[in-house]
C-alpha atoms as a PDB file:
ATOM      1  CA  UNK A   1     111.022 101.979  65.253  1.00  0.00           C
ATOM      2  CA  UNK A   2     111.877 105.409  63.585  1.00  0.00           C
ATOM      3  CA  UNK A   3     108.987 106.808  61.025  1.00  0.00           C
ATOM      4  CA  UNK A   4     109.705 105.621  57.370  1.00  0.00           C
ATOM      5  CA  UNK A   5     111.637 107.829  54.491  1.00  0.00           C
ATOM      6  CA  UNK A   6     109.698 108.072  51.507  1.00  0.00           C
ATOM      7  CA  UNK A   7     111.187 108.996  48.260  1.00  0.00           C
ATOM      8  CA  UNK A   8     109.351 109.637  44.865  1.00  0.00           C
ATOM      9  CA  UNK A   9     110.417 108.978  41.942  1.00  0.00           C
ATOM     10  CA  UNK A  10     113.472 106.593  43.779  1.00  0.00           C
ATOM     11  CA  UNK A  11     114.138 104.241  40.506  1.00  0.00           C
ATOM     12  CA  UNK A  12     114.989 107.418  38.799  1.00  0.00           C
ATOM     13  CA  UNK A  13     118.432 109.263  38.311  1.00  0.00           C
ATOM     14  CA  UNK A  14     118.664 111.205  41.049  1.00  0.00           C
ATOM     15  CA  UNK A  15     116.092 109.384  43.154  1.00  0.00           C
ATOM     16  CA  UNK A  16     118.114 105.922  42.939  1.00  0.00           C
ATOM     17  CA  UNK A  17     121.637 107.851  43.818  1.00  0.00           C
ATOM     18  CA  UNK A  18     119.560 108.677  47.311  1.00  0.00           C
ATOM     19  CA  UNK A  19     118.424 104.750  47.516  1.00  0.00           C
ATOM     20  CA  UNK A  20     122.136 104.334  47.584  1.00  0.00           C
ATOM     21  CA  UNK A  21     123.415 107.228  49.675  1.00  0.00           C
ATOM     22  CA  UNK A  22     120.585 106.804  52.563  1.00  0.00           C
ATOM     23  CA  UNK A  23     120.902 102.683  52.605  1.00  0.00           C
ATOM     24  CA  UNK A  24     124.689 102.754  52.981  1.00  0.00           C
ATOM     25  CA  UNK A  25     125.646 100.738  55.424  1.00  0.00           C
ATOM     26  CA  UNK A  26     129.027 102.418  56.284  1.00  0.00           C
ATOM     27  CA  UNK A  27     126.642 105.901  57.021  1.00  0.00           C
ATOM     28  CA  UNK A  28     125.293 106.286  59.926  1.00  0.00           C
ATOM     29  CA  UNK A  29     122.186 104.204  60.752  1.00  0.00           C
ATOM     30  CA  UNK A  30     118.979 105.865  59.676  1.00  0.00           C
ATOM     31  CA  UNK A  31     115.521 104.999  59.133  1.00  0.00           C
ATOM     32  CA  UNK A  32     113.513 102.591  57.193  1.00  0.00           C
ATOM     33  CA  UNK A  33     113.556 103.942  53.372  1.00  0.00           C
ATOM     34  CA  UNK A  34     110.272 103.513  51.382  1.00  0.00           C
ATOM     35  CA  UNK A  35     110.553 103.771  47.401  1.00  0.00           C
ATOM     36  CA  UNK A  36     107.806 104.613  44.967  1.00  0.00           C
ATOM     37  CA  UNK A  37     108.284 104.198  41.465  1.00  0.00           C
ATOM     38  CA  UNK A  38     105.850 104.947  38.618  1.00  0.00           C
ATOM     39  CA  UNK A  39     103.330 102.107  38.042  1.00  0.00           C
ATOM     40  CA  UNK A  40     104.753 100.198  34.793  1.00  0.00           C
ATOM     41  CA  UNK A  41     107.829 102.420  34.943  1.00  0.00           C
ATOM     42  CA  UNK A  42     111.457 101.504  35.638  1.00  0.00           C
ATOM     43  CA  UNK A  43     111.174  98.280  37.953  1.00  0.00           C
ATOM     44  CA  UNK A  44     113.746  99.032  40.667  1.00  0.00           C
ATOM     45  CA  UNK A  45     116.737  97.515  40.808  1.00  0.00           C
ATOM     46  CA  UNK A  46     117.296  93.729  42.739  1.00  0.00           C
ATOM     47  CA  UNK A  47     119.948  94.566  45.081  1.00  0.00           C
ATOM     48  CA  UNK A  48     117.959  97.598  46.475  1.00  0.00           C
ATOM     49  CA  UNK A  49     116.792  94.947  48.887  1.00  0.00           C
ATOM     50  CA  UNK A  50     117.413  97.720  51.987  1.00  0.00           C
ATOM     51  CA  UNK A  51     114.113  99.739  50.395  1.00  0.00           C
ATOM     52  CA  UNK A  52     110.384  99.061  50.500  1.00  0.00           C
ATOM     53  CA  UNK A  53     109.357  99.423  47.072  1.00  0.00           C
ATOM     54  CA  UNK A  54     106.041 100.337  46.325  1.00  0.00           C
ATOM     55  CA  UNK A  55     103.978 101.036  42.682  1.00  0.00           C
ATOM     56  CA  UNK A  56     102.002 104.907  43.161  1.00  0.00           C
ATOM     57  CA  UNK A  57     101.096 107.075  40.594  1.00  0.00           C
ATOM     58  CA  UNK A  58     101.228 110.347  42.218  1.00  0.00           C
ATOM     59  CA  UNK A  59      98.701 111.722  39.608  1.00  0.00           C
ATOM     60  CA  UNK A  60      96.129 109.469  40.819  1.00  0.00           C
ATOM     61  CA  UNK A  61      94.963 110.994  44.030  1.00  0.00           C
ATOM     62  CA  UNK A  62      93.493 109.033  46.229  1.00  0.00           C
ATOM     63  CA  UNK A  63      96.372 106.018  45.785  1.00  0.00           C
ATOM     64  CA  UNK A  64      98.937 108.655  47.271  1.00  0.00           C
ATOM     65  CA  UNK A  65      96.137 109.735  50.074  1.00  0.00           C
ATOM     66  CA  UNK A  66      95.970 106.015  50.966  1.00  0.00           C
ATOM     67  CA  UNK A  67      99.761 105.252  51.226  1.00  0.00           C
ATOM     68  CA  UNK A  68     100.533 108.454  52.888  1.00  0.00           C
ATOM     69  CA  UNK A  69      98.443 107.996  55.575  1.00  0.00           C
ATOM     70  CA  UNK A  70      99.482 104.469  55.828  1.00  0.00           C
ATOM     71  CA  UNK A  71     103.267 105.359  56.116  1.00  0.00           C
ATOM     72  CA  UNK A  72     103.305 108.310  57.567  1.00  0.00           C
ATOM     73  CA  UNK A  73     106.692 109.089  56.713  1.00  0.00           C
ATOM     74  CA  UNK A  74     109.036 111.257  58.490  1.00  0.00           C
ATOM     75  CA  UNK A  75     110.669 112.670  55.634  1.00  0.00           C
ATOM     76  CA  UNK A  76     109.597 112.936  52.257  1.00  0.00           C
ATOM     77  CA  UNK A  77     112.441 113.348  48.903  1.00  0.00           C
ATOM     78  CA  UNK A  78     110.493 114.209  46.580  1.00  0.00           C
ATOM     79  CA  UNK A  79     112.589 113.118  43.351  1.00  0.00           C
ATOM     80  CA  UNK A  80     109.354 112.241  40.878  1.00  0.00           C
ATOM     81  CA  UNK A  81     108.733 114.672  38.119  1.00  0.00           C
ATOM     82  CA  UNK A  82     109.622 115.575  34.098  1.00  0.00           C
ATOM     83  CA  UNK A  83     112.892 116.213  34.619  1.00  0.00           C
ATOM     84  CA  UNK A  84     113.985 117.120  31.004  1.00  0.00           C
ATOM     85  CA  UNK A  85     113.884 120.663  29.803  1.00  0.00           C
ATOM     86  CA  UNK A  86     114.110 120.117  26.547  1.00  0.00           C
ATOM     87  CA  UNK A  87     111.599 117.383  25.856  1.00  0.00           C
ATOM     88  CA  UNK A  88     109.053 120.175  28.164  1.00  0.00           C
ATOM     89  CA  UNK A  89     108.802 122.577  24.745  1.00  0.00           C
ATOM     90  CA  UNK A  90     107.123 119.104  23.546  1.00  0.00           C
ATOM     91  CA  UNK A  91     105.491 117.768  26.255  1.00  0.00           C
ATOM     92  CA  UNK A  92     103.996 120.598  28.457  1.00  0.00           C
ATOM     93  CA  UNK A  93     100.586 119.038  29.643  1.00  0.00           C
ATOM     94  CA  UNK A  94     102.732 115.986  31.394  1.00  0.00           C
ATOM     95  CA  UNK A  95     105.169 118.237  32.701  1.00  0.00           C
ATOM     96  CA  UNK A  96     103.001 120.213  34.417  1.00  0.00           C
ATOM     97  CA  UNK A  97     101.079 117.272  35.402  1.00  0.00           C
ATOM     98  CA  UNK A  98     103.745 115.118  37.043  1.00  0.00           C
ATOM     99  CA  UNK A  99     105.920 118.338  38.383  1.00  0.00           C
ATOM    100  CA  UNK A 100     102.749 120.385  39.869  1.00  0.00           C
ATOM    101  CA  UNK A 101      99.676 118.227  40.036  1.00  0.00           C
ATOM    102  CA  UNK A 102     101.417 115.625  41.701  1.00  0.00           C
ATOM    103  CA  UNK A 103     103.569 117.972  44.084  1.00  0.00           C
ATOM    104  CA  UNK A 104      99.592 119.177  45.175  1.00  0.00           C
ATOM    105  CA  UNK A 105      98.745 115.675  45.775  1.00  0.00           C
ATOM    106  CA  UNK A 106     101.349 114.236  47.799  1.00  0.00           C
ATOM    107  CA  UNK A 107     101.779 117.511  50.138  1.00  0.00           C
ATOM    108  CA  UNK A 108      97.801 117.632  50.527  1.00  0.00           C
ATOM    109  CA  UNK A 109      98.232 114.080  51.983  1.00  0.00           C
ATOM    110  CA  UNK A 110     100.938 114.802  53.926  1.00  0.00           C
ATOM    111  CA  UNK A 111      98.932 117.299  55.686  1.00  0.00           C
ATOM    112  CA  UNK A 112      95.794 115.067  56.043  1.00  0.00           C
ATOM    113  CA  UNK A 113      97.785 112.634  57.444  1.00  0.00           C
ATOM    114  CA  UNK A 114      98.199 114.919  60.667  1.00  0.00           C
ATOM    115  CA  UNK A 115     101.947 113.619  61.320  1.00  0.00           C
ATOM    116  CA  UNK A 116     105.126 116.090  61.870  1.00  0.00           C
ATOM    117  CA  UNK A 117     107.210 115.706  58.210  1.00  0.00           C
ATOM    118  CA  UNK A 118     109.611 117.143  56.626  1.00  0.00           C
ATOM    119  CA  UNK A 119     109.689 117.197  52.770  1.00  0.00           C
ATOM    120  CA  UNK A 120     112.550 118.084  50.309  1.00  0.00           C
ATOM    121  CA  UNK A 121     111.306 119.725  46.831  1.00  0.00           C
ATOM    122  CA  UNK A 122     114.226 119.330  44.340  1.00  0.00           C
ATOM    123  CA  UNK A 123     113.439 122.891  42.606  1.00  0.00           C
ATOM    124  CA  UNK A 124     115.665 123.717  39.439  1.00  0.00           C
ATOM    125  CA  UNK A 125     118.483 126.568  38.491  1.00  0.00           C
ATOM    126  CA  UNK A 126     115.989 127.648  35.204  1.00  0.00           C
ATOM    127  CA  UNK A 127     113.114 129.152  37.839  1.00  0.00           C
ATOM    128  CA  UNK A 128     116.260 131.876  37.553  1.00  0.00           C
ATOM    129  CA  UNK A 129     115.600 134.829  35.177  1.00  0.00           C
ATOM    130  CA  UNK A 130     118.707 134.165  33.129  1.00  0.00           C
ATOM    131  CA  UNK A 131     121.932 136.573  33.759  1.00  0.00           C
ATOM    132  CA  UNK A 132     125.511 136.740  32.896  1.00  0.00           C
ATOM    133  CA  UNK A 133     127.138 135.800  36.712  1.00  0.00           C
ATOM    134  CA  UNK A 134     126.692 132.982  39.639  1.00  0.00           C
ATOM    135  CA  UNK A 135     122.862 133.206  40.575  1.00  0.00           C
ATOM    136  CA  UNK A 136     121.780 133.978  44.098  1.00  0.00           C
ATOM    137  CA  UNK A 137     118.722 132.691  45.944  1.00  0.00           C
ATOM    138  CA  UNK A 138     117.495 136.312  45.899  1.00  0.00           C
ATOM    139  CA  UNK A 139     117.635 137.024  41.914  1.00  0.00           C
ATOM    140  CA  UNK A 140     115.007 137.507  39.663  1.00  0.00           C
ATOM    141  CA  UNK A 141     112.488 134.138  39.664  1.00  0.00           C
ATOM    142  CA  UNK A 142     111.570 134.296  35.778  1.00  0.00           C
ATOM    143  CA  UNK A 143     111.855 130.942  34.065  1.00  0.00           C
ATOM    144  CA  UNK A 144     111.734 131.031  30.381  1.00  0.00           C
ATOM    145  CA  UNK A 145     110.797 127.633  29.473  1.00  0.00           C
ATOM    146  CA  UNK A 146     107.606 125.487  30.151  1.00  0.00           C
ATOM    147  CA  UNK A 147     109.912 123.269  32.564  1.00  0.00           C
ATOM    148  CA  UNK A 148     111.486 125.980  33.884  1.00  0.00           C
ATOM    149  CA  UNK A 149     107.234 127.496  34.626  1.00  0.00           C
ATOM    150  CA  UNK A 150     106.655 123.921  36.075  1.00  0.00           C
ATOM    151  CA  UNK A 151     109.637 124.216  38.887  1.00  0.00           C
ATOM    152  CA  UNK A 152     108.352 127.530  40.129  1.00  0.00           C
ATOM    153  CA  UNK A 153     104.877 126.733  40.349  1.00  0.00           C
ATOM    154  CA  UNK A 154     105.861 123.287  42.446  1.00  0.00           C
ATOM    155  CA  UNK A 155     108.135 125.048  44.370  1.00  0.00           C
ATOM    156  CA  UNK A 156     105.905 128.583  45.427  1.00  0.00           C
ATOM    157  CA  UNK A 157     103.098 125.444  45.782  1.00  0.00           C
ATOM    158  CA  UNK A 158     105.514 124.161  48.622  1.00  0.00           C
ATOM    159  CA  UNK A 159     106.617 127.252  50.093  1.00  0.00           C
ATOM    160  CA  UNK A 160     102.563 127.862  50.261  1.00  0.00           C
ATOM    161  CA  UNK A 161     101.628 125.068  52.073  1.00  0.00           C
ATOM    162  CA  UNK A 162     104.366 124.828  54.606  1.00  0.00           C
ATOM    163  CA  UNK A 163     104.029 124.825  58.644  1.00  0.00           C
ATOM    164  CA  UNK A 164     105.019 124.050  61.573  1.00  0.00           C
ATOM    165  CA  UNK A 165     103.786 119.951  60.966  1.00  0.00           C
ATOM    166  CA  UNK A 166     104.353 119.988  57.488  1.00  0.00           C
ATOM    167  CA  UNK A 167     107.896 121.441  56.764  1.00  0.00           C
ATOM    168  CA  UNK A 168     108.852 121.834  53.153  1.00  0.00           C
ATOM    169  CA  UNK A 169     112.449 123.026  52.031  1.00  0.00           C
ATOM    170  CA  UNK A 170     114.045 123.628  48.654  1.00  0.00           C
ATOM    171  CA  UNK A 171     116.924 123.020  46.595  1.00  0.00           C
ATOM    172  CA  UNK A 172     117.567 124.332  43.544  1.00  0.00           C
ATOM    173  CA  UNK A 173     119.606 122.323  41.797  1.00  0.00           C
ATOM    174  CA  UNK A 174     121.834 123.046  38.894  1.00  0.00           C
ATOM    175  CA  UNK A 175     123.261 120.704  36.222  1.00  0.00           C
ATOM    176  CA  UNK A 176     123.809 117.011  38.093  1.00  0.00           C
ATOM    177  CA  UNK A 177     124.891 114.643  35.936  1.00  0.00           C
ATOM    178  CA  UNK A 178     126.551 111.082  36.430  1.00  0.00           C
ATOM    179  CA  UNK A 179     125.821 107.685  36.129  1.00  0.00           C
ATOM    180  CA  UNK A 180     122.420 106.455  34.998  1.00  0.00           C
ATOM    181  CA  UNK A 181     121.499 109.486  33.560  1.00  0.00           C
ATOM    182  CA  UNK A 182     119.252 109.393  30.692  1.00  0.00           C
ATOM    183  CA  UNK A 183     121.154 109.139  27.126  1.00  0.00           C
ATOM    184  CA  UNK A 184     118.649 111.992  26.257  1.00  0.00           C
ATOM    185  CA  UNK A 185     120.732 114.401  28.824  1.00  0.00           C
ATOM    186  CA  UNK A 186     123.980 115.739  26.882  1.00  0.00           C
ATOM    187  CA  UNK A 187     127.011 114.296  28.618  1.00  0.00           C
ATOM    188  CA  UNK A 188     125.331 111.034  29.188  1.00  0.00           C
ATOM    189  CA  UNK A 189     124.246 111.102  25.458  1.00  0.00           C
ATOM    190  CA  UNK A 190     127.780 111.793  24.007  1.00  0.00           C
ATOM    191  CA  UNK A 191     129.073 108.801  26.904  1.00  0.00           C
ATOM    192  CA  UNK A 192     126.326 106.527  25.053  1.00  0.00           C
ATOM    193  CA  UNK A 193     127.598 107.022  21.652  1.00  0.00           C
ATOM    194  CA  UNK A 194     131.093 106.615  22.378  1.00  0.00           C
ATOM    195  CA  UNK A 195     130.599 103.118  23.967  1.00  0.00           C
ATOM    196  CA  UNK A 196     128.379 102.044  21.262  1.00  0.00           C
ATOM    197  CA  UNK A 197     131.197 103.198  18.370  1.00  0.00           C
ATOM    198  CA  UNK A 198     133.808 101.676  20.657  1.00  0.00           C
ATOM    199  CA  UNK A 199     131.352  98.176  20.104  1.00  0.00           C
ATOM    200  CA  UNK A 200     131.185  98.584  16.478  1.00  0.00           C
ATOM    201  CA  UNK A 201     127.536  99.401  16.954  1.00  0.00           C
ATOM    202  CA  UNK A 202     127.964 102.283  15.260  1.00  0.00           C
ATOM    203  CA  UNK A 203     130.061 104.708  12.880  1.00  0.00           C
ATOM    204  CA  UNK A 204     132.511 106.933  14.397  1.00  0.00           C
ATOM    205  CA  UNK A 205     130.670 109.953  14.612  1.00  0.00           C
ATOM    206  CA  UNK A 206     128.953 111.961  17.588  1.00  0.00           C
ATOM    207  CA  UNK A 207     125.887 114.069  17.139  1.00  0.00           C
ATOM    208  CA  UNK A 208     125.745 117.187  19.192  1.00  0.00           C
ATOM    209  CA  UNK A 209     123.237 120.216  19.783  1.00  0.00           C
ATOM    210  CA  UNK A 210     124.868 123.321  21.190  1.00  0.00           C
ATOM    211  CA  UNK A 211     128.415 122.926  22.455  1.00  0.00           C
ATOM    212  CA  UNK A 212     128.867 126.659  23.294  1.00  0.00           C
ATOM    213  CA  UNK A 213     126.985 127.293  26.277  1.00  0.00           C
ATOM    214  CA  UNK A 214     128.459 127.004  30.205  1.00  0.00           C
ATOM    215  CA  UNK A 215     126.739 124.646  32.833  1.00  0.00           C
ATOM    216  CA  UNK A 216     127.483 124.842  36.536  1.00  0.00           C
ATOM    217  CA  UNK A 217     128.143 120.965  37.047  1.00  0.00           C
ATOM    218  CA  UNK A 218     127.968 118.726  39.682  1.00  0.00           C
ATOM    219  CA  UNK A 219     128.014 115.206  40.500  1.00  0.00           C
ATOM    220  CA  UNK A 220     124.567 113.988  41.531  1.00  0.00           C
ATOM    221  CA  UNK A 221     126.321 111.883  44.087  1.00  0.00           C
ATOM    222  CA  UNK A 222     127.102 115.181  45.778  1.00  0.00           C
ATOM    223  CA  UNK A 223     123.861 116.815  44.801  1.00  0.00           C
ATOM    224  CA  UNK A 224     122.223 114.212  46.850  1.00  0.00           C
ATOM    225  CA  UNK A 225     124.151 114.728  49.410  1.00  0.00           C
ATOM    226  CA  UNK A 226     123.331 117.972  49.409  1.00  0.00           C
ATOM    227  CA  UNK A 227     119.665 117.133  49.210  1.00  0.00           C
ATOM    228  CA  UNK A 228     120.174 114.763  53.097  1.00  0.00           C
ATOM    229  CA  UNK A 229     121.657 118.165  54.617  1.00  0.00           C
ATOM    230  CA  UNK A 230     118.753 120.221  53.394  1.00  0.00           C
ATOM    231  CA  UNK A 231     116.128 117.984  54.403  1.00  0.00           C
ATOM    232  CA  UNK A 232     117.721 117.306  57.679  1.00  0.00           C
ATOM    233  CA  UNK A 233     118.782 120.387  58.764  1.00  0.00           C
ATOM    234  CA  UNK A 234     117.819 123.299  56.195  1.00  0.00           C
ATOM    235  CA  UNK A 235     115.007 126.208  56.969  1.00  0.00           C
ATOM    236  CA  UNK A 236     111.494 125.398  56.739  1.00  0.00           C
ATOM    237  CA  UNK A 237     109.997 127.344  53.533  1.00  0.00           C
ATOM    238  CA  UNK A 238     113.775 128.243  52.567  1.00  0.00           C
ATOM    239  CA  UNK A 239     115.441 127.660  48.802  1.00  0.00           C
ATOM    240  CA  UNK A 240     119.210 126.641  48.736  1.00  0.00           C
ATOM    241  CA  UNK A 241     121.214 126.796  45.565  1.00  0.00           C
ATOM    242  CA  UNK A 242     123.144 123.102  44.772  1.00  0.00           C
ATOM    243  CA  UNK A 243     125.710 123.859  42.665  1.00  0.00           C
ATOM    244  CA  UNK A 244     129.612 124.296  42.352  1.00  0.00           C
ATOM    245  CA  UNK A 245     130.082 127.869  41.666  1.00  0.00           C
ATOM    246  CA  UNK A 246     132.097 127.098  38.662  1.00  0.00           C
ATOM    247  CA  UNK A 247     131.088 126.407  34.777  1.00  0.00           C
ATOM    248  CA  UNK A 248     132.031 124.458  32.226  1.00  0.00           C
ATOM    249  CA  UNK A 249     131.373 124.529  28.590  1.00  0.00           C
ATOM    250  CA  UNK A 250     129.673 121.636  27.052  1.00  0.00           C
ATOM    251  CA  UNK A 251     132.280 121.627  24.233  1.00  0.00           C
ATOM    252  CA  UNK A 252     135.220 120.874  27.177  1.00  0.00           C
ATOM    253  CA  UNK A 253     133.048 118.291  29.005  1.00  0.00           C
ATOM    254  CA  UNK A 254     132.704 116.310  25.295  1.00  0.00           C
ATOM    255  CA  UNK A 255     136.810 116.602  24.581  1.00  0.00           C
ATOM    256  CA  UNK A 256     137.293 115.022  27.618  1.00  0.00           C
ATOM    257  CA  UNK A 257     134.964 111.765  26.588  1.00  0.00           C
ATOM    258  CA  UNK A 258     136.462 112.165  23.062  1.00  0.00           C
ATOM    259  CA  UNK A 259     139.909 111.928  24.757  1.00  0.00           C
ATOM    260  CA  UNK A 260     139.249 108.636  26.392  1.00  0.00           C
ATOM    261  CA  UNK A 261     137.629 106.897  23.838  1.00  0.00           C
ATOM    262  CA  UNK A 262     138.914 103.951  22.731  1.00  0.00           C
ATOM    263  CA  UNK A 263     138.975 105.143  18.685  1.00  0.00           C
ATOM    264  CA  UNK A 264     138.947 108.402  16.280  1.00  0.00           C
ATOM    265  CA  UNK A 265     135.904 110.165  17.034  1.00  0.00           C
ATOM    266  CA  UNK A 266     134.162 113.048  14.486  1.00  0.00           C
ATOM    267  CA  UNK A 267     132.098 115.714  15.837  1.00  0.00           C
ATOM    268  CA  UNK A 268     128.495 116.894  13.554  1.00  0.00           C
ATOM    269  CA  UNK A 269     126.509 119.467  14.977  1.00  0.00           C
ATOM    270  CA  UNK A 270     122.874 118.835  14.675  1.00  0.00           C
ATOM    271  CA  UNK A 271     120.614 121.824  14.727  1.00  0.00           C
ATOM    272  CA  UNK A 272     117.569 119.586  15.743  1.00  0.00           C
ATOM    273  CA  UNK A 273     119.352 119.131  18.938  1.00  0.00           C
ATOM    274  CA  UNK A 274     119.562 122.588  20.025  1.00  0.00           C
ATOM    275  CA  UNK A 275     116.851 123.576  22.602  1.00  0.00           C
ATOM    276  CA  UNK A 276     114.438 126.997  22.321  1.00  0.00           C
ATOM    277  CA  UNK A 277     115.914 129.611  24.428  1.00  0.00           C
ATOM    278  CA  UNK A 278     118.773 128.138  25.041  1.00  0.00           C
ATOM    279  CA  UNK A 279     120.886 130.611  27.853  1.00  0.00           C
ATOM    280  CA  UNK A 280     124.592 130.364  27.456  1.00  0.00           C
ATOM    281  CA  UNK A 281     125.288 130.427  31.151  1.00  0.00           C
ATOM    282  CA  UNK A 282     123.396 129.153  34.067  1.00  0.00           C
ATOM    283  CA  UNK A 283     126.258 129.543  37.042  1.00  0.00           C
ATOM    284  CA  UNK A 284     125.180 129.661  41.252  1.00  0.00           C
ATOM    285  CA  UNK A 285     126.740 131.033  44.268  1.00  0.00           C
ATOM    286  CA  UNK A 286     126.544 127.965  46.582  1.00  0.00           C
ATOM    287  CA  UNK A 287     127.369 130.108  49.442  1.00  0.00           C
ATOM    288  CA  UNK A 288     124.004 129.827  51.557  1.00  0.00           C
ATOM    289  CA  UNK A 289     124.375 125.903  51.319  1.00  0.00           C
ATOM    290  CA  UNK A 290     127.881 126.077  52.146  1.00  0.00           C
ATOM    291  CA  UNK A 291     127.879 128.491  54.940  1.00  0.00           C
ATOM    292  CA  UNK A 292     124.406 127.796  56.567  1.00  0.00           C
ATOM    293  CA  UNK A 293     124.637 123.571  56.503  1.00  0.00           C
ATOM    294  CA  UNK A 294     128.669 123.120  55.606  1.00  0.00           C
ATOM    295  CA  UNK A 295     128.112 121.278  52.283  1.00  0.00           C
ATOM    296  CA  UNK A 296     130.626 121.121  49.332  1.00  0.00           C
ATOM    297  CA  UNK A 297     130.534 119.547  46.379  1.00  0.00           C
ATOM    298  CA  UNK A 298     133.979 116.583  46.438  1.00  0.00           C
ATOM    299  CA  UNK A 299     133.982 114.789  42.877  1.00  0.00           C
ATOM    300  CA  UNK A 300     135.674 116.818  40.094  1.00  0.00           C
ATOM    301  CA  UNK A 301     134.369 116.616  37.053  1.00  0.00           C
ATOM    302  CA  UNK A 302     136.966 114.013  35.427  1.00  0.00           C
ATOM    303  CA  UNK A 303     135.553 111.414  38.184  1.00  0.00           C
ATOM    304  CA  UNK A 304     132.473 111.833  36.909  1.00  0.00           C
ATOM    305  CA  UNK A 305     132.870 111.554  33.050  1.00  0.00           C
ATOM    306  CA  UNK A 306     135.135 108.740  33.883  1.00  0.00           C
ATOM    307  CA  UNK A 307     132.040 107.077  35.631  1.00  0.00           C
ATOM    308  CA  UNK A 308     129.702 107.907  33.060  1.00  0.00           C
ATOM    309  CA  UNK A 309     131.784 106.684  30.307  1.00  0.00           C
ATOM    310  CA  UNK A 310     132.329 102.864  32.409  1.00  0.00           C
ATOM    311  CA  UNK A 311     128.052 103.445  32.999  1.00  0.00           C
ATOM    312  CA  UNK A 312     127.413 103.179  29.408  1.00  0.00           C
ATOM    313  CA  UNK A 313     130.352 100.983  28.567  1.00  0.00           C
ATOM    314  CA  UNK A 314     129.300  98.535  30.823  1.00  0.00           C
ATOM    315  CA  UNK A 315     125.244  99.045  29.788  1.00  0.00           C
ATOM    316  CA  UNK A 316     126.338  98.429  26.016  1.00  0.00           C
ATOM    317  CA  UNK A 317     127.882  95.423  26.634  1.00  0.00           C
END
């Protein structure tokens, strides 16, 4: 039998888009997938019968010791982690808890184990110092925010520690949104409120934070795929830009959810919403993931607010 998968955080957003795209049976066959989740967390989904699921709290040290040395997986996604910027301003001992204490514990145990591993890092777009064009894996790594502080420091942590058994690789990701994001995330916030005014559960009116700035969007359905041809085939110790090259205000991404909603929709701009050093663009150049591993993203944007809009629809009835 092949060595396992792990991924962390797997009952997450991005982490249960992976479940789905490495436990599809039309793909090719692959290896037996392992999912941890947080202990009292998000209990993983029913029909995710194709993963092992197993309860580890990657802050507690020795429990991620013990199962990594009893696995001894092959390849490691590792998807756990504060994953929201804004709530980081609030929240920066957890953040850096979950994002770099627990990165240190599960690639110390990887190398204890002794077995040959690869391990994905989903960095972020906001180690970037902030410019005015598409962001390079070479610019400037000068995050302004306490999330942004947290991503570096997991992903130099990586690059540190890998070798020739222990292989880590890293993809900064850009905006990803879709389906089961958290309501707390803008697009799947404004989705939210439409389907709950649609019910009646509320009155016609959408609270927003800044609508201005431009986000480099992709589906995380591609941005997992993206993460499957870095693991499997990227450079060792290498950092790979997932993104679409193009951005798109926030403002346009809301008219198209206002446009198909089911009833008149007002817009009120709430200042509480708007985040500390908020950059108006954060763009990449996708080119090294394109050109070195042949990835690009394939669902345009509509798709995915159409998805995202039936997500909450569906959750609110």
């Amino acid at each position: 039998m092949p060595r396992a998968t792990l991924i962390t955080g797997a009952a997450g957003f991005a982490g249960s888009h992976l479940v789905d795209l490495l436990t599809d049976s039309r793909a090719s066959p692959v290896a037996p997938v392992v999912g941890w989740y947080r202990p009292g967390g998000t209990a993983p989904a029913p029909s995710a019968s194709a993963v092992k699921w197993e309860a580890v709290d990657l802050l507690d040290r020795s429990a991620v010791l013990e199962a990594i040395a009893r696995l001894r997986p092959a390849i490691v996604y590792h998807c756990a982690g504060e994953a929201h910027v804004g709530q980081a301003w609030e929240s920066t001992e957890a953040t850096f808890a979950i994002n770099v204490r627990g990165t240190h514990h599960l690639v110390d145990a990887l190398c204890r184990a002794g077995a040959e591993v690869r391990m994905l890092v989903p960095g972020s777009a906001l180690v970037y110092q902030p410019a005015r064009e598409a962001l390079t894996e070479d610019d400037p790594l000068i995050p302004t925010s306490p999330y942004g502080v947290s991503k570096l420091a997991q992903e130099l942590l990586g690059r540190h520690t890998s070798t020739p058994a222990v292989q880590i690789v890293i993809a900064r990701a850009f905006n990803h949104f879709g389906p089961r994001q958290d309501s707390t995330f803008s697009t799947s916030g404004f989705a939210r409120q439409i389907a709950e005014i649609e019910a009646g559960l509320k009155p016609p009116e959408i609270a927003v934070g800044n609508l201005d700035a431009r986000r480099d969007l992709t589906d995380v359905r591609d941005t997992v795929r993206a993460y499957r041809a870095i693991a499997e085939r990227g450079r060792s110790g290498r950092a790979y830009n997932v993104c679409s090259g193009h951005a798109v205000a926030i403002r346009d991404v809301l008219d198209m959810l206002i446009a198909r909603a089911g009833v008149p929709i007002r817009v009120h701009v709430d200042s509480r919403r708007f985040r500390p050093n908020d950059v108006p663009l954060l763009l990449g150049d996708p080119s090294r993931l394109r050109n070195e591993l042949q990835w690009a993203p394939t669902i345009p944007v509509e798709q995915t607010v159409d998805d995202i809009l039936k997500y909450w629809r569906g959750e609110v009835r």
